[in-house]
PDB file of N, CA and C in Angstrom:
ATOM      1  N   UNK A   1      13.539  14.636 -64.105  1.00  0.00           N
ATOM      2  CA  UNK A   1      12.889  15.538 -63.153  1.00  0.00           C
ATOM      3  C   UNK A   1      12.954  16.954 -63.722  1.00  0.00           C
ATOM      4  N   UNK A   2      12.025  17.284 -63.696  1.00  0.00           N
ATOM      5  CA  UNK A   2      11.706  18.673 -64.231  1.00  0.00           C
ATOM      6  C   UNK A   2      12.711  19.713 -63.257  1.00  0.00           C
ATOM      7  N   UNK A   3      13.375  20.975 -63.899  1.00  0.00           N
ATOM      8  CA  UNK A   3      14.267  21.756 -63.301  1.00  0.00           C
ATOM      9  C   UNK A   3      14.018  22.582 -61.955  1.00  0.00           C
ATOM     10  N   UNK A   4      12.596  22.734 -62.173  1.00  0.00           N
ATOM     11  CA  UNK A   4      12.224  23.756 -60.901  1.00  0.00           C
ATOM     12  C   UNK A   4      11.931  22.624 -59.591  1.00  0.00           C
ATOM     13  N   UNK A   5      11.580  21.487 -60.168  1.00  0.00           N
ATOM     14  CA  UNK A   5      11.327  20.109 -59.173  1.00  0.00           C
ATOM     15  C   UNK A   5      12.366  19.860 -58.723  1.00  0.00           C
ATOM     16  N   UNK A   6      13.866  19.551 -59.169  1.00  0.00           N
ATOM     17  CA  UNK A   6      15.034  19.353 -59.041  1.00  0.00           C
ATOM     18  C   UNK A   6      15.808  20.726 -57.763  1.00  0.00           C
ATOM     19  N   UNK A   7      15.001  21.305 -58.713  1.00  0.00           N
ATOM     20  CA  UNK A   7      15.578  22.331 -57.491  1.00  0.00           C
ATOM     21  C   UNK A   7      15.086  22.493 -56.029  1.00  0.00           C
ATOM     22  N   UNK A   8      14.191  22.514 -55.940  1.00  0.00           N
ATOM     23  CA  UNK A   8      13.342  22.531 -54.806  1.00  0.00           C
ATOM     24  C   UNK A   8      13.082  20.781 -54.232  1.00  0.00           C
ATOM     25  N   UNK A   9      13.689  19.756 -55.130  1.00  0.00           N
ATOM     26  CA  UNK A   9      14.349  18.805 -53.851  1.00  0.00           C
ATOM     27  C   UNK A   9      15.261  18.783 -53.763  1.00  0.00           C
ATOM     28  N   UNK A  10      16.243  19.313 -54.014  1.00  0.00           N
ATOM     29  CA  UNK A  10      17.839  20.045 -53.634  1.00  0.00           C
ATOM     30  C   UNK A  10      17.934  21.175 -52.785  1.00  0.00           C
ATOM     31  N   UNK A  11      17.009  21.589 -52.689  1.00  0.00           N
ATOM     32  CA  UNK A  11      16.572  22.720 -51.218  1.00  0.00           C
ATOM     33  C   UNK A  11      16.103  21.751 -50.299  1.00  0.00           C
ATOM     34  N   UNK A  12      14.755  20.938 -50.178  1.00  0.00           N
ATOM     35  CA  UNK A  12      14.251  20.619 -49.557  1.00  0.00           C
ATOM     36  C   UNK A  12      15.360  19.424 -48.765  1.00  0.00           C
ATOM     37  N   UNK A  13      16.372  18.982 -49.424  1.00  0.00           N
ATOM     38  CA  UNK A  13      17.708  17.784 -49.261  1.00  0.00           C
ATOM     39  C   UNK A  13      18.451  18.225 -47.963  1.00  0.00           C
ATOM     40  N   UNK A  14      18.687  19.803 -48.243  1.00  0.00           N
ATOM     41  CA  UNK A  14      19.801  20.490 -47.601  1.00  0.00           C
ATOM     42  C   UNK A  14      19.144  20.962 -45.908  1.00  0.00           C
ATOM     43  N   UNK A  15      17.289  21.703 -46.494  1.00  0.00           N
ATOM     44  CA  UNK A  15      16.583  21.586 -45.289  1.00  0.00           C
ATOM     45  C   UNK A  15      17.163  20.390 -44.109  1.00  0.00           C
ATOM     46  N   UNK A  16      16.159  19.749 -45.212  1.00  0.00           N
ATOM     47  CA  UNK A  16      16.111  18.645 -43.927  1.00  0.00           C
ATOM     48  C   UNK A  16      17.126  18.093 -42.899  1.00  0.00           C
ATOM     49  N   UNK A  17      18.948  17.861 -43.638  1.00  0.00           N
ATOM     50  CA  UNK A  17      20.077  17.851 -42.928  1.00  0.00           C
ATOM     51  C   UNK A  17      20.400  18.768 -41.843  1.00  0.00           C
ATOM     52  N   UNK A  18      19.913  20.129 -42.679  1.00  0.00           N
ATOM     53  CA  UNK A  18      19.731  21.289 -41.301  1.00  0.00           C
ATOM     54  C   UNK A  18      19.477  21.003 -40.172  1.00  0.00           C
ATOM     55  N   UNK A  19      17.789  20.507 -40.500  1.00  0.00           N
ATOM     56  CA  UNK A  19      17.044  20.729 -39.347  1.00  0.00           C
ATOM     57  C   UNK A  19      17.247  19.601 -38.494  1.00  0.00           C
ATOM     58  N   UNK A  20      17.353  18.074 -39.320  1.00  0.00           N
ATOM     59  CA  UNK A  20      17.878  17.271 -38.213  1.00  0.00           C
ATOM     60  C   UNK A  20      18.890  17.149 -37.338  1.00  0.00           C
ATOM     61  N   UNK A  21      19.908  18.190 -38.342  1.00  0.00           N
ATOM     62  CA  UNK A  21      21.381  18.579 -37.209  1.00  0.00           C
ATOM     63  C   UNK A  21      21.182  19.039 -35.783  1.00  0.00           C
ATOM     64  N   UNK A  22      20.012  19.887 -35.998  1.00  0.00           N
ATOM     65  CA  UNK A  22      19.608  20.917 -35.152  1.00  0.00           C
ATOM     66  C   UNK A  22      18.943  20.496 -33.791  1.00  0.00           C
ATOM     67  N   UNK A  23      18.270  19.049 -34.256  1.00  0.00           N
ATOM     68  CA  UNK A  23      17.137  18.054 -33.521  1.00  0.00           C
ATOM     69  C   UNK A  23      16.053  18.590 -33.688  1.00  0.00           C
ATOM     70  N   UNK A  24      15.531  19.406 -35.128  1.00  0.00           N
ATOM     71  CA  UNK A  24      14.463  19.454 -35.038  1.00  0.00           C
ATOM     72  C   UNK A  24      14.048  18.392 -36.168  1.00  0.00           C
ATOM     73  N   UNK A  25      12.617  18.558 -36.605  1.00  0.00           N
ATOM     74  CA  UNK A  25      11.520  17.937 -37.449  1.00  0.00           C
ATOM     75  C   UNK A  25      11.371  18.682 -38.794  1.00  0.00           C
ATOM     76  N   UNK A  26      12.269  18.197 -40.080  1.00  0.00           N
ATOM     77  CA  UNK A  26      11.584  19.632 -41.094  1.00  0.00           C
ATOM     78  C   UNK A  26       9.505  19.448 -41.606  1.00  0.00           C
ATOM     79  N   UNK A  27       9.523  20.503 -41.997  1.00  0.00           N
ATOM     80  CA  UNK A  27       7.538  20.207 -42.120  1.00  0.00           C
ATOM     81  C   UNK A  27       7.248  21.031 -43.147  1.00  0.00           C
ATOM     82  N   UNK A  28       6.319  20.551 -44.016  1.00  0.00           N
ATOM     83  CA  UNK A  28       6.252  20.724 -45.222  1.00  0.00           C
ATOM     84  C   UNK A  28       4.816  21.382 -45.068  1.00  0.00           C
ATOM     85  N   UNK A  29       4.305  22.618 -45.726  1.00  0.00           N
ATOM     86  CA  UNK A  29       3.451  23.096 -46.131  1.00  0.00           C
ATOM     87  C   UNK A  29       3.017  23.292 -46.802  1.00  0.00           C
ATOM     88  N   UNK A  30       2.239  22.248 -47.914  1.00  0.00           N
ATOM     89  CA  UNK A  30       2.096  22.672 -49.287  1.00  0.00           C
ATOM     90  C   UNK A  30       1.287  24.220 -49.531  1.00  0.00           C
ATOM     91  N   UNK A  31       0.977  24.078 -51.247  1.00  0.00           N
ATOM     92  CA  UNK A  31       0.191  25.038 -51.096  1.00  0.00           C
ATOM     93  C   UNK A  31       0.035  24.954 -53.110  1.00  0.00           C
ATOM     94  N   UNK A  32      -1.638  25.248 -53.241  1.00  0.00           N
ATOM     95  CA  UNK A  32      -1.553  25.016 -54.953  1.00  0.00           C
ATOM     96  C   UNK A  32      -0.591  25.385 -55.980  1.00  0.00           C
ATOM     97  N   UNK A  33       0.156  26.582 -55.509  1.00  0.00           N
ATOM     98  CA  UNK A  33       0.994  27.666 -56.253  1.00  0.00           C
ATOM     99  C   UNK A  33       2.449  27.231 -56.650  1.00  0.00           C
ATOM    100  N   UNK A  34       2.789  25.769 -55.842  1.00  0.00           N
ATOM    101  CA  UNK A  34       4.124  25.516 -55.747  1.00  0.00           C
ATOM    102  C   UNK A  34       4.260  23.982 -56.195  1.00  0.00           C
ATOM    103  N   UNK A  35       5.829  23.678 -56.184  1.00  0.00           N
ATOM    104  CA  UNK A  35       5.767  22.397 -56.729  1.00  0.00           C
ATOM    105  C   UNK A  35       5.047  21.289 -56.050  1.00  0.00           C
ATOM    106  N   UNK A  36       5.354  20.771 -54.687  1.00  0.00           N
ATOM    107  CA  UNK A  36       4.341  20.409 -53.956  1.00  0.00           C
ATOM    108  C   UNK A  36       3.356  20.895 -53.817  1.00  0.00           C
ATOM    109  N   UNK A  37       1.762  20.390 -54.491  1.00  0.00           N
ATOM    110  CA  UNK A  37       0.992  21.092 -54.744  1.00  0.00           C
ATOM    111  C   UNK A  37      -0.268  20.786 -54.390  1.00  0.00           C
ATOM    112  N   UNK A  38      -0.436  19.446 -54.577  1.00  0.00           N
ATOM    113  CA  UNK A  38      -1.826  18.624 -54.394  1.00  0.00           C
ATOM    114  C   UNK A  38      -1.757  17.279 -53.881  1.00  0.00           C
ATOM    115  N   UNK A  39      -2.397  16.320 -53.485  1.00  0.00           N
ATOM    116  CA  UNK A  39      -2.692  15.489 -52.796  1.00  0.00           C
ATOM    117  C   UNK A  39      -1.422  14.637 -53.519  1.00  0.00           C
ATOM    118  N   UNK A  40      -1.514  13.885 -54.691  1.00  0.00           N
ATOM    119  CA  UNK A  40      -0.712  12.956 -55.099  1.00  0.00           C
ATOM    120  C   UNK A  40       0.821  13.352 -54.890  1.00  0.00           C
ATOM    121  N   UNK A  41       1.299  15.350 -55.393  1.00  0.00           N
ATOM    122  CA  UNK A  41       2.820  15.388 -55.028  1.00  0.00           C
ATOM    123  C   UNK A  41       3.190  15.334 -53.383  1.00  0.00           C
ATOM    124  N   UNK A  42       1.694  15.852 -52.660  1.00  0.00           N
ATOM    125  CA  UNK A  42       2.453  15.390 -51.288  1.00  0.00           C
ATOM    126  C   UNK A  42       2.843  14.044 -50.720  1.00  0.00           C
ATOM    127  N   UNK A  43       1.763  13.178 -51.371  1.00  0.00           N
ATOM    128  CA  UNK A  43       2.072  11.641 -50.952  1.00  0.00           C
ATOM    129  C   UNK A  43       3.395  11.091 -51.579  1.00  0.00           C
ATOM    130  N   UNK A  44       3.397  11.155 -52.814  1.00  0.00           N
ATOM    131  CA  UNK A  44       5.072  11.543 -53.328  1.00  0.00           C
ATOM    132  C   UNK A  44       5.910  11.820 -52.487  1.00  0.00           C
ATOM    133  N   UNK A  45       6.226  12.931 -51.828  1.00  0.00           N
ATOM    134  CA  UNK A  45       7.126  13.611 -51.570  1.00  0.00           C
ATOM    135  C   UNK A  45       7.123  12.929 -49.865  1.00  0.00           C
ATOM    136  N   UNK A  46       6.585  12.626 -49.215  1.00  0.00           N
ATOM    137  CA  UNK A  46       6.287  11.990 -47.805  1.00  0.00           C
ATOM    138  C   UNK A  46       6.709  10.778 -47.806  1.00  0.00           C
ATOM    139  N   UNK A  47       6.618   9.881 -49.244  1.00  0.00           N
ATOM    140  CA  UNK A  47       7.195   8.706 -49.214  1.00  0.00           C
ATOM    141  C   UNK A  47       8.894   8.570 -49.251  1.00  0.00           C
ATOM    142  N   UNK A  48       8.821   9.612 -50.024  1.00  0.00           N
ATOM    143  CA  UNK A  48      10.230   9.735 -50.569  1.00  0.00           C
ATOM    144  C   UNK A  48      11.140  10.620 -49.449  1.00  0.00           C
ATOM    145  N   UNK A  49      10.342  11.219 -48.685  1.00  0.00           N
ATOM    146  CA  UNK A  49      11.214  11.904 -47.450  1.00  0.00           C
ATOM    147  C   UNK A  49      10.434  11.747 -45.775  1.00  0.00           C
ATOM    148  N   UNK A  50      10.508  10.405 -45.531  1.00  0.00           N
ATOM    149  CA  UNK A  50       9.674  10.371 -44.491  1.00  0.00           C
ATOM    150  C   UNK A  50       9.962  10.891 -42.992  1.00  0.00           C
ATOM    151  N   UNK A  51      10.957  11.700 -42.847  1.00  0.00           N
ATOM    152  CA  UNK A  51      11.661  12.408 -41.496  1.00  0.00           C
ATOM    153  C   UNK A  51      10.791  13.636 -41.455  1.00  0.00           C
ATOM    154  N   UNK A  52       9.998  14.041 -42.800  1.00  0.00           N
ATOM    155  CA  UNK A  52       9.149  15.393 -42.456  1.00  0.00           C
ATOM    156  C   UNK A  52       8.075  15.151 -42.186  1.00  0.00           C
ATOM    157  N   UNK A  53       7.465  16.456 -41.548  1.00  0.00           N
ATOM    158  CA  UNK A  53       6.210  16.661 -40.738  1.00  0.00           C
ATOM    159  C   UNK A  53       5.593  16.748 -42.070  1.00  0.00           C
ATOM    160  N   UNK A  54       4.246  16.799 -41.784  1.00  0.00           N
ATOM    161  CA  UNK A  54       3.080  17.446 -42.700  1.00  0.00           C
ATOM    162  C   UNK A  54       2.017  18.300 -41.837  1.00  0.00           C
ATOM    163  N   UNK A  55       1.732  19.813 -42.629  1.00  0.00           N
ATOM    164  CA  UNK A  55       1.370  20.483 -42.162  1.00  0.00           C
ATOM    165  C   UNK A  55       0.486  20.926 -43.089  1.00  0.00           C
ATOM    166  N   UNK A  56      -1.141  21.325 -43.068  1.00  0.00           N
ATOM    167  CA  UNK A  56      -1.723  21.423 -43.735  1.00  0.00           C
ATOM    168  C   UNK A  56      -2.644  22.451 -43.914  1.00  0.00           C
ATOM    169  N   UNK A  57      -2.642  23.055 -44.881  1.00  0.00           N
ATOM    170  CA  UNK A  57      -3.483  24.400 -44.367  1.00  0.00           C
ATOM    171  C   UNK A  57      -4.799  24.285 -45.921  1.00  0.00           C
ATOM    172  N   UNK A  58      -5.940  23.249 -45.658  1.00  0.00           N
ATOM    173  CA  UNK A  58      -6.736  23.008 -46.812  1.00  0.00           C
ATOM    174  C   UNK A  58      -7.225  24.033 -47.972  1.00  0.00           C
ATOM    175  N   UNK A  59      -7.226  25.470 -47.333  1.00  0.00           N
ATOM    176  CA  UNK A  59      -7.480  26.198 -48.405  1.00  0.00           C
ATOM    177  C   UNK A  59      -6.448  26.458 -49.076  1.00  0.00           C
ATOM    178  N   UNK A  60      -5.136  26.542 -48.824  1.00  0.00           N
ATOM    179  CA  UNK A  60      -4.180  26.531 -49.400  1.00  0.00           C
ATOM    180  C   UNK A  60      -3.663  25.667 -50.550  1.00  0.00           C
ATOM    181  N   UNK A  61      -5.003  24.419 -51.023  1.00  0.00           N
ATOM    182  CA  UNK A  61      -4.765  23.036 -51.445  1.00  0.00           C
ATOM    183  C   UNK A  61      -5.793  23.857 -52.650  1.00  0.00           C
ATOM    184  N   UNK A  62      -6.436  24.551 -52.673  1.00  0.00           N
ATOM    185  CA  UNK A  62      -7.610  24.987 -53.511  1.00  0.00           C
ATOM    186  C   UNK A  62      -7.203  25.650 -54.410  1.00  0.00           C
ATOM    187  N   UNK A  63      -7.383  25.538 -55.944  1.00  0.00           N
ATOM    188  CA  UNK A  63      -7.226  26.916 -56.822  1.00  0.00           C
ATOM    189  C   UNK A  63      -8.355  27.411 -57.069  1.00  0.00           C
ATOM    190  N   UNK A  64      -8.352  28.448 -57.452  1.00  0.00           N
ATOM    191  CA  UNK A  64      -9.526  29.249 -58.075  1.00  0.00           C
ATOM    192  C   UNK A  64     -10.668  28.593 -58.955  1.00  0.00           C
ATOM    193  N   UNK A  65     -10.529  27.835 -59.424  1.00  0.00           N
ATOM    194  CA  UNK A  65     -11.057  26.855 -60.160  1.00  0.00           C
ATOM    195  C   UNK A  65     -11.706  25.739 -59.114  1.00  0.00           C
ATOM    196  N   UNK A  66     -11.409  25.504 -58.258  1.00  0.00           N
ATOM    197  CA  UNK A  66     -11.952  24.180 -57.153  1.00  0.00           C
ATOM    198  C   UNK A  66     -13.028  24.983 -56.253  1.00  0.00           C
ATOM    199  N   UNK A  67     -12.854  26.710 -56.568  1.00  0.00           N
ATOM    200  CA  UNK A  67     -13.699  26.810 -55.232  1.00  0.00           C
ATOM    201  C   UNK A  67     -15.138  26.424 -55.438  1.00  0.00           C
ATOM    202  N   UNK A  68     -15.718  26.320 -56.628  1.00  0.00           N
ATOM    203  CA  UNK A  68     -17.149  26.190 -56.467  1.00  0.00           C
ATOM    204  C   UNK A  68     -17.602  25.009 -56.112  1.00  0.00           C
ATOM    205  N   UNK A  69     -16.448  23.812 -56.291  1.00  0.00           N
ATOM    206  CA  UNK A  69     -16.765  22.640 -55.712  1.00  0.00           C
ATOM    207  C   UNK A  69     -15.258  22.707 -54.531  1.00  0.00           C
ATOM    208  N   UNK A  70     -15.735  23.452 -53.422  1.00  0.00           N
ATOM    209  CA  UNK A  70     -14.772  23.393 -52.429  1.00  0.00           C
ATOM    210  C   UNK A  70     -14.959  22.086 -51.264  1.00  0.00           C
ATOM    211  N   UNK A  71     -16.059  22.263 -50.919  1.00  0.00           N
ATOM    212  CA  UNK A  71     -16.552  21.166 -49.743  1.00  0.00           C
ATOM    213  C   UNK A  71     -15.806  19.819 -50.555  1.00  0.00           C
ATOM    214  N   UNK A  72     -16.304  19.074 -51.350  1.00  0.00           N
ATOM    215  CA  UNK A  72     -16.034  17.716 -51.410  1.00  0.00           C
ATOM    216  C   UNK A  72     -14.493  18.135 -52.344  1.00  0.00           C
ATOM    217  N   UNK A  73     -14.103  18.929 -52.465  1.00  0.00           N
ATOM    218  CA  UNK A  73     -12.043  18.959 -52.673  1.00  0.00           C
ATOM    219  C   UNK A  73     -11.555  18.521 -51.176  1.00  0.00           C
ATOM    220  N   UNK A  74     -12.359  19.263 -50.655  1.00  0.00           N
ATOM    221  CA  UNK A  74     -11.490  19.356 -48.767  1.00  0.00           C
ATOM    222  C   UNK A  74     -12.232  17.848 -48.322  1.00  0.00           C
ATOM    223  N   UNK A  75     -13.268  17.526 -48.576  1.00  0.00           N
ATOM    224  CA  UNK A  75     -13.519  16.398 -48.087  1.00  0.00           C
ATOM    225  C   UNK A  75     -12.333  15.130 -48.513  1.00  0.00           C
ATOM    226  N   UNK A  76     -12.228  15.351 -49.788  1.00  0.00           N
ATOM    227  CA  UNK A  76     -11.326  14.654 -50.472  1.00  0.00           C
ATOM    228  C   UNK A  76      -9.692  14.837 -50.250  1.00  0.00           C
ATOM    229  N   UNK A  77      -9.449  16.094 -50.158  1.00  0.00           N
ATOM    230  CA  UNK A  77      -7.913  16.159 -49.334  1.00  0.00           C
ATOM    231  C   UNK A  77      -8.315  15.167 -47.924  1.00  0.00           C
ATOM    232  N   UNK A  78      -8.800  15.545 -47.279  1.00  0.00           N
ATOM    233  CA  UNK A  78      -9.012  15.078 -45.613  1.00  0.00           C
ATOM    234  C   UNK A  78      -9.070  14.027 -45.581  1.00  0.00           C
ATOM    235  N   UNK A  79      -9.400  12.351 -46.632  1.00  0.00           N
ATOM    236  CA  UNK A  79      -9.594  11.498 -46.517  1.00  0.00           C
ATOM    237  C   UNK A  79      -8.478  11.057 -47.224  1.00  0.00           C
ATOM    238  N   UNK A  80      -7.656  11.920 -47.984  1.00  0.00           N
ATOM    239  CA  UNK A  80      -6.183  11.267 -48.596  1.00  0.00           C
ATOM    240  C   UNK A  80      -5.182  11.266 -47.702  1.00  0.00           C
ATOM    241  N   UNK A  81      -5.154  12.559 -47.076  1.00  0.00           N
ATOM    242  CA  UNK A  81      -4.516  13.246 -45.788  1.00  0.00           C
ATOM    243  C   UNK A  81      -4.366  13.292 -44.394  1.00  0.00           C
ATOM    244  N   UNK A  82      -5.799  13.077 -43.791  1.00  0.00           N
ATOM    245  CA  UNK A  82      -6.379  13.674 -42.706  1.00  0.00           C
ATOM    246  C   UNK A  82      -6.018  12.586 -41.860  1.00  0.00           C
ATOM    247  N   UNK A  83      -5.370  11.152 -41.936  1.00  0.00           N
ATOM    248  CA  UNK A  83      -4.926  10.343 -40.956  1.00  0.00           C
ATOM    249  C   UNK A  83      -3.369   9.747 -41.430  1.00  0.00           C
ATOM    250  N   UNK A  84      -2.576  10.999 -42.210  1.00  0.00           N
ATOM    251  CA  UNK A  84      -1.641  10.571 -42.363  1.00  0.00           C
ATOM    252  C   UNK A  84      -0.521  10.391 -40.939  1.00  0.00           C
ATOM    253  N   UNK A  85       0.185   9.367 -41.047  1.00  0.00           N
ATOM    254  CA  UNK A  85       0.973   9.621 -40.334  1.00  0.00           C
ATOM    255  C   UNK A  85       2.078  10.811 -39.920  1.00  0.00           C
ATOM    256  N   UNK A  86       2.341  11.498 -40.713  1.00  0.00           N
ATOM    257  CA  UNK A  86       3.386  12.253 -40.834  1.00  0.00           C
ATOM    258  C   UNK A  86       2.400  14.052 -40.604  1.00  0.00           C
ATOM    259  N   UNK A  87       0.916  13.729 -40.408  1.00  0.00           N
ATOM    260  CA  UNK A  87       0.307  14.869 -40.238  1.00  0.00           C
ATOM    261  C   UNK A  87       0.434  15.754 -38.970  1.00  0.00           C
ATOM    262  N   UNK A  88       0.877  16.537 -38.510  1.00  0.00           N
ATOM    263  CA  UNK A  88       1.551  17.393 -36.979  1.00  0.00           C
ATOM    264  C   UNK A  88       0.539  18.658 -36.957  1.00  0.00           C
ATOM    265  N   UNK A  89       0.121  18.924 -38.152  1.00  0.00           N
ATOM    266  CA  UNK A  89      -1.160  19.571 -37.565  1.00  0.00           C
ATOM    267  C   UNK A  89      -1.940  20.450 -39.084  1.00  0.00           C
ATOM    268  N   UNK A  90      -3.035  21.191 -39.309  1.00  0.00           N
ATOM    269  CA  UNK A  90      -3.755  21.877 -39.742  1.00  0.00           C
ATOM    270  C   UNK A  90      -4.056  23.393 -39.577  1.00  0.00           C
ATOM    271  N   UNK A  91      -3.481  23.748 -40.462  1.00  0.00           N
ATOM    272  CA  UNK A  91      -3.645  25.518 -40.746  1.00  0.00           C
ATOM    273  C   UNK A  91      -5.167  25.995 -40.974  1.00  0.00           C
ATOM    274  N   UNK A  92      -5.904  26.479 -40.081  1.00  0.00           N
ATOM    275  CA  UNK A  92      -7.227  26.964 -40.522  1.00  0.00           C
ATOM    276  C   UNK A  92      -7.339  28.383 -41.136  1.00  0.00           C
ATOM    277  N   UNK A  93      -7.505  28.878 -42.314  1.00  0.00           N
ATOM    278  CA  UNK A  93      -7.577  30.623 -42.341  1.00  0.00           C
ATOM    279  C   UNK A  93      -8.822  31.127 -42.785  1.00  0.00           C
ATOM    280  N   UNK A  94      -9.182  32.148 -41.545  1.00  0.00           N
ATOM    281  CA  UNK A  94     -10.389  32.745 -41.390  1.00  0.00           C
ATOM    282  C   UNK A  94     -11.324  32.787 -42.633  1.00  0.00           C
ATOM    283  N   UNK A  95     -11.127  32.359 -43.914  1.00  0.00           N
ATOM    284  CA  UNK A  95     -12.154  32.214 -44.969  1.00  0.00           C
ATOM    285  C   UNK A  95     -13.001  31.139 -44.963  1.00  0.00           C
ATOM    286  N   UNK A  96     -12.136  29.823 -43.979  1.00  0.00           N
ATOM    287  CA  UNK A  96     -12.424  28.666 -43.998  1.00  0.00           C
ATOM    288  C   UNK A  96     -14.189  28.589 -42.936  1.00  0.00           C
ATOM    289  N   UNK A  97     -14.052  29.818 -42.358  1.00  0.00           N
ATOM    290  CA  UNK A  97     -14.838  30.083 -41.165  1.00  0.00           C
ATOM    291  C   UNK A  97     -16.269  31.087 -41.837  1.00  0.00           C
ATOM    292  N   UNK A  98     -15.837  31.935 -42.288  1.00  0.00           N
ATOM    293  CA  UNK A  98     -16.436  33.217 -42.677  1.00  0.00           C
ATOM    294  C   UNK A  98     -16.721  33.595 -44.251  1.00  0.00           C
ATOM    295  N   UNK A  99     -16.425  32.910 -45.310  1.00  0.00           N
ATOM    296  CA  UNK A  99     -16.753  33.417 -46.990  1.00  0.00           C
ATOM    297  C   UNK A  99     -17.429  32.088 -47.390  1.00  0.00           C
ATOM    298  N   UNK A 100     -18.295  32.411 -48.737  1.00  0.00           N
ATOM    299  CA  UNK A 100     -18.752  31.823 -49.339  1.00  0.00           C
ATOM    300  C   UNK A 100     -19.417  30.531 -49.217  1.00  0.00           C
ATOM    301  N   UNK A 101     -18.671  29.742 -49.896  1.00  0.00           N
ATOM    302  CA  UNK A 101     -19.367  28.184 -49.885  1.00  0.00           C
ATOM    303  C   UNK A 101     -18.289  27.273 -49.104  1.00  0.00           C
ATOM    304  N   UNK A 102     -17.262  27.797 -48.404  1.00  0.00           N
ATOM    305  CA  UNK A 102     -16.639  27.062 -47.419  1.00  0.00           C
ATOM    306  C   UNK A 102     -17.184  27.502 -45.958  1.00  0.00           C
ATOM    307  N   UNK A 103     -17.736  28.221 -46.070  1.00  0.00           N
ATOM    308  CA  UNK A 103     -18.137  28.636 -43.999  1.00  0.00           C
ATOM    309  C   UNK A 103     -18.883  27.704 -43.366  1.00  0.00           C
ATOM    310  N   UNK A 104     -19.358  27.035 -44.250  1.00  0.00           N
ATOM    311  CA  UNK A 104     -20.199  25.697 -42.678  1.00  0.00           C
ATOM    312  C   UNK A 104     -19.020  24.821 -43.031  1.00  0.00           C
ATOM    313  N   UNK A 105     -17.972  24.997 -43.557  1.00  0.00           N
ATOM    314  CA  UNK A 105     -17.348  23.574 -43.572  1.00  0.00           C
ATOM    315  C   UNK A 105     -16.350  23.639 -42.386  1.00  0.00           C
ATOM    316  N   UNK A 106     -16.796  22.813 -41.520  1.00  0.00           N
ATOM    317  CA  UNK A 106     -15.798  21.873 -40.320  1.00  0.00           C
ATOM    318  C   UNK A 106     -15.288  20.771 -40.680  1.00  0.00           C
ATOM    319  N   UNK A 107     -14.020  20.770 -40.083  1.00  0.00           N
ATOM    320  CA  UNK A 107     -12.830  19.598 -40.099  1.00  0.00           C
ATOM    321  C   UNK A 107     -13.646  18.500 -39.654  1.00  0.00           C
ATOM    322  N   UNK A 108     -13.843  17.452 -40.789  1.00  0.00           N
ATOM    323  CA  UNK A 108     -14.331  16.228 -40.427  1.00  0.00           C
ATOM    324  C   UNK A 108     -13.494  15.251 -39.450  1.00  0.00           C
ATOM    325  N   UNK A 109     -14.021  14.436 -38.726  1.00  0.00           N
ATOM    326  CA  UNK A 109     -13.384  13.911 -37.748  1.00  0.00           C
ATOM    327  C   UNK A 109     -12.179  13.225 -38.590  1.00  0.00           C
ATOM    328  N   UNK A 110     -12.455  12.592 -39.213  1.00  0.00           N
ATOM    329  CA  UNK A 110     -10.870  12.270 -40.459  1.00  0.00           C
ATOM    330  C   UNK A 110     -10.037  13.206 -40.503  1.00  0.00           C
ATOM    331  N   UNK A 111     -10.010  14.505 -40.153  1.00  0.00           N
ATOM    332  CA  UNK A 111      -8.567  15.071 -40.330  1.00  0.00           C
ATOM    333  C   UNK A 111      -8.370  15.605 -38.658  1.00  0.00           C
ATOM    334  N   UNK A 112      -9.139  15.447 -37.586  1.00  0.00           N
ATOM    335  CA  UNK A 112      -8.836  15.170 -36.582  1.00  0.00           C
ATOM    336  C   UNK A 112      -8.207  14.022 -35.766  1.00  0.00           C
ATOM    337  N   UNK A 113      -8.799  13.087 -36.212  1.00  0.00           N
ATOM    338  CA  UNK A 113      -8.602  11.802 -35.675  1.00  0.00           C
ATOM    339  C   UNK A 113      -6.744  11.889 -34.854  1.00  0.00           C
ATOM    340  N   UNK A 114      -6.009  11.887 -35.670  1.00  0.00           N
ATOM    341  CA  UNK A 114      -4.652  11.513 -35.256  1.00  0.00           C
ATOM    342  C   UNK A 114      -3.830  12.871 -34.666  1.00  0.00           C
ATOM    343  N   UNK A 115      -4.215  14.289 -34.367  1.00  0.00           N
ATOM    344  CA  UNK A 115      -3.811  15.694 -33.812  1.00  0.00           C
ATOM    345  C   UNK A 115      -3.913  15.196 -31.994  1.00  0.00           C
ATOM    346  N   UNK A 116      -3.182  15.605 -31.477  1.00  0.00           N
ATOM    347  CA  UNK A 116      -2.983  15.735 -29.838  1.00  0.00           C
ATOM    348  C   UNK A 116      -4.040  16.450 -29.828  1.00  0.00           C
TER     349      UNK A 116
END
């Protein structure tokens, strides 16, 4: 396991004991920039720690490089993602609404389906 991976599931180890001490739920937010990063390390990491939430905020899944093909990335997160069990909810941020070549894009019923 790579060192910065090691580390940050040796954080994420200690989280989680925390939070279940506590009676809460720990919940994971990925994001491109970090070790949990993209579709395959979250499914990874959900298998391997299934007491956490998943919390998802799709532009946050995007690098600079994905935006020109943004729609079918997010289509494609949402259908890896969007009926996971462990999903507790979706981060929307106002770009998702208002810039470029993501503003007509709405949450397909696949990443609704399983949200209260």
């Amino acid at each position: 396991m790579a060192p910065a991976r090691a580390d940050w599931a040796s954080r994420a180890d200690r989280f989680e004991a925390a939070s279940l001490g506590v009676g809460s739920t720990p919940a994971l937010l990925p994001h491109h920039a970090d070790v949990i990063s993209d579709t395959p390390s979250i499914l990874t990491f959900l298998r391997a720690c299934p007491a956490w939430a998943l919390i998802l905020c799709p532009r946050w899944l995007l690098t600079p490089e994905m935006e020109s093909r943004a729609e079918d990335h997010l289509m494609r997160i949402g259908e890896a993602l969007g009926t996971h069990p462990a999903l507790r909810g979706i981060l929307l941020t106002p770009d998702l609404w208002h810039a470029g070549t993501i503003a007509a894009w709405t949450p397909p019923a696949i990443w609704t389906a399983r949200l209260p």
